[in-house]
Protein backbone atom coordinates (compact mmCIF):
# COMPACT_ATOMS: atom_id res chain seq x y z
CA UNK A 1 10.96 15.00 1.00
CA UNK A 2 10.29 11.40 -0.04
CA UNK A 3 9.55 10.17 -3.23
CA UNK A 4 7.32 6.92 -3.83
CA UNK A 5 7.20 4.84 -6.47
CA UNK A 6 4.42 2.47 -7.34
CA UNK A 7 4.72 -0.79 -9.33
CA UNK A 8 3.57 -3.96 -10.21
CA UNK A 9 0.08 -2.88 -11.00
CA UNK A 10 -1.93 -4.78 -14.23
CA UNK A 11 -4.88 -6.77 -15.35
CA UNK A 12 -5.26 -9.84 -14.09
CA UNK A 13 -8.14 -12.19 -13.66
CA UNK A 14 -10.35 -13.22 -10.79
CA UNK A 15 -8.86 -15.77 -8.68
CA UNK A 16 -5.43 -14.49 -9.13
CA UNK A 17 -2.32 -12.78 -7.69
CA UNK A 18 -0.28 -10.03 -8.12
CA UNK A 19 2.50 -8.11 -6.15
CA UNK A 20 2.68 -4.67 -5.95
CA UNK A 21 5.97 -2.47 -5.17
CA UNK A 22 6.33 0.89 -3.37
CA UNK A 23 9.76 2.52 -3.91
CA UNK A 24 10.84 5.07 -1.63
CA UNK A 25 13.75 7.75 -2.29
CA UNK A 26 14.49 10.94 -0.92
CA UNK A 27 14.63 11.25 2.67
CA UNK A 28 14.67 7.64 3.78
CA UNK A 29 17.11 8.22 6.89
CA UNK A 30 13.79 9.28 8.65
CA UNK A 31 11.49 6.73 10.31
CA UNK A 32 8.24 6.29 8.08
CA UNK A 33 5.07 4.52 8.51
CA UNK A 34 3.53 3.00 5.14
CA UNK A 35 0.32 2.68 4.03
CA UNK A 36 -1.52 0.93 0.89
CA UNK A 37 -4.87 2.91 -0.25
CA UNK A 38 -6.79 2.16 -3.38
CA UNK A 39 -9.16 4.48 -4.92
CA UNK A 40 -12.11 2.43 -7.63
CA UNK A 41 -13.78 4.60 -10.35
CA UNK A 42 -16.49 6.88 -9.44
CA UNK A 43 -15.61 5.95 -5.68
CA UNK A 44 -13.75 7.67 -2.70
CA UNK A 45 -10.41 6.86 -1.88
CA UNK A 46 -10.25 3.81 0.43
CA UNK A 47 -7.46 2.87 3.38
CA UNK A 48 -6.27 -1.07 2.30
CA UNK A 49 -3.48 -1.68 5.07
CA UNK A 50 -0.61 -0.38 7.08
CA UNK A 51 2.28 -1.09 8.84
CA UNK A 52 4.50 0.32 11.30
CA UNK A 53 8.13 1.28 10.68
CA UNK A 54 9.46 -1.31 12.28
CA UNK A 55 7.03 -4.36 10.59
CA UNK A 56 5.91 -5.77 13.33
CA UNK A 57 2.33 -3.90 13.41
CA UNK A 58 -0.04 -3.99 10.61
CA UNK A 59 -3.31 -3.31 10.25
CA UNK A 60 -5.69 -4.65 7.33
CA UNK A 61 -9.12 -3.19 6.05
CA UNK A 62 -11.69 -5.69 6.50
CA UNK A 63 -12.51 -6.25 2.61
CA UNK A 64 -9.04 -7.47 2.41
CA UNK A 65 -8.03 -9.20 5.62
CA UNK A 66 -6.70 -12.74 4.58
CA UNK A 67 -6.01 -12.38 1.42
CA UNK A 68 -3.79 -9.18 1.05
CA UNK A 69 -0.44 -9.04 3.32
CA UNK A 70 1.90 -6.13 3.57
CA UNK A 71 5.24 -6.11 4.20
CA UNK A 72 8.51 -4.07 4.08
CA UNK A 73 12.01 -3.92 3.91
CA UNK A 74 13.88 -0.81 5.20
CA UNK A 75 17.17 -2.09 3.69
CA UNK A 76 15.88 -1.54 0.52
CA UNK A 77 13.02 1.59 1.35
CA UNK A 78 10.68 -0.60 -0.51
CA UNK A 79 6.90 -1.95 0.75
CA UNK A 80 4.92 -4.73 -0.78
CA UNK A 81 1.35 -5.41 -1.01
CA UNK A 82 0.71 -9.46 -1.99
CA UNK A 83 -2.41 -9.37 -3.26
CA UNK A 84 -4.33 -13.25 -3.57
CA UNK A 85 -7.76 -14.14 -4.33
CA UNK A 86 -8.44 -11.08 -6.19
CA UNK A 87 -11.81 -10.17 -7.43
CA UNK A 88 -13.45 -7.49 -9.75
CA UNK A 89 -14.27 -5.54 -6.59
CA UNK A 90 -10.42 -4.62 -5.92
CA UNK A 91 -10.28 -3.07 -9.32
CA UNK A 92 -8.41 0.59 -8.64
CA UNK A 93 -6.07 2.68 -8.64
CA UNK A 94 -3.61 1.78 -5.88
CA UNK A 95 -1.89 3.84 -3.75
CA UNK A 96 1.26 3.70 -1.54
CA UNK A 97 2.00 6.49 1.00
CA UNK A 98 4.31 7.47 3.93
CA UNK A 99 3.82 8.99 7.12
CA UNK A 100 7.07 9.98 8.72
CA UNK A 101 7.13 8.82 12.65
CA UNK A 102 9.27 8.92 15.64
CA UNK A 103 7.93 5.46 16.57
CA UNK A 104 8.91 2.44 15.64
CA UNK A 105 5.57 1.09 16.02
CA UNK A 106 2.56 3.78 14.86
CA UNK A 107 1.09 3.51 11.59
CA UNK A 108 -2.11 5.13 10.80
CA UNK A 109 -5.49 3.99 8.36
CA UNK A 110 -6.46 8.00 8.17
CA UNK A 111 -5.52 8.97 4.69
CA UNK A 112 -4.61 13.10 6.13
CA UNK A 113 -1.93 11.58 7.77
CA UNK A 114 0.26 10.39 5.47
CA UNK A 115 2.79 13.26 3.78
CA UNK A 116 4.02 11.44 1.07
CA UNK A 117 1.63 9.90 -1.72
CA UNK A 118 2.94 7.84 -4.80
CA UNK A 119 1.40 8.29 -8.19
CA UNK A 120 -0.45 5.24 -8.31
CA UNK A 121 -0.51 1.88 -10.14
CA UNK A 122 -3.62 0.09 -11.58
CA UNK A 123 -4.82 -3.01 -11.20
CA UNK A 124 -7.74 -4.45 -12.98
CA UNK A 125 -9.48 -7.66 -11.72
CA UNK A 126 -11.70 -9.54 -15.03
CA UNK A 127 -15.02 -11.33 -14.07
């Protein structure tokens, strides 16, 4: 089992940045793909980005490609989402989540194949 751990989440106001954090614990000796998913009010939830185990693949949803990077460090079993040029459309509930993987380089934008779901942090984007 692997526990995740969102962070970092708040309101902030259009134009600006913010940092989220994903803490994992648990059963972090196992090789895990990450993914970011964010679910808005009223709305389904949506995939935001991914990345492989090892870091070197990512993939990015188009509403956030070039202004949202992902990143991770296994020393530490934590993944970061840098969120920039925010906007009142990335208002939600975000979402970290792990897929475990015997590849270094698989990651996944299919929310039914991630395992592991953290509990969610919010951040609100003012007009």
């Amino acid at each position: 089992q692997v526990q995740l751990v969102e962070s970092g989440g708040r309101l902030v106001q259009a134009g600006g940045s913010l940092r989220l954090s994903c803490a994992a614990s648990g059963r972090t000796d196992s090789s895990y793909a990450m993914g970011w998913f964010r679910q808005a009010p009223g709305k389904e939830r949506e995939f935001v980005v991914a990345i492989s185990w090892s870091g070197s693949r990512t993939y990015y949803a188009d509403s956030v490609k070039g202004r949202f990077t992902i990143s991770r460090d296994n020393a530490k079993n934590t993944v970061y989402l840098q969120m920039n040029s925010l906007t009142p459309e990335d208002t939600a509930v975000y979402y970290c989540a792990a897929a475990r993987t015997y590849s270094r380089n698989w990651y996944s934008t299919r929310s039914n194949e991630y395992s592991y779901w953290g509990q969610g942090t919010q951040v609100t984007v003012s007009s």
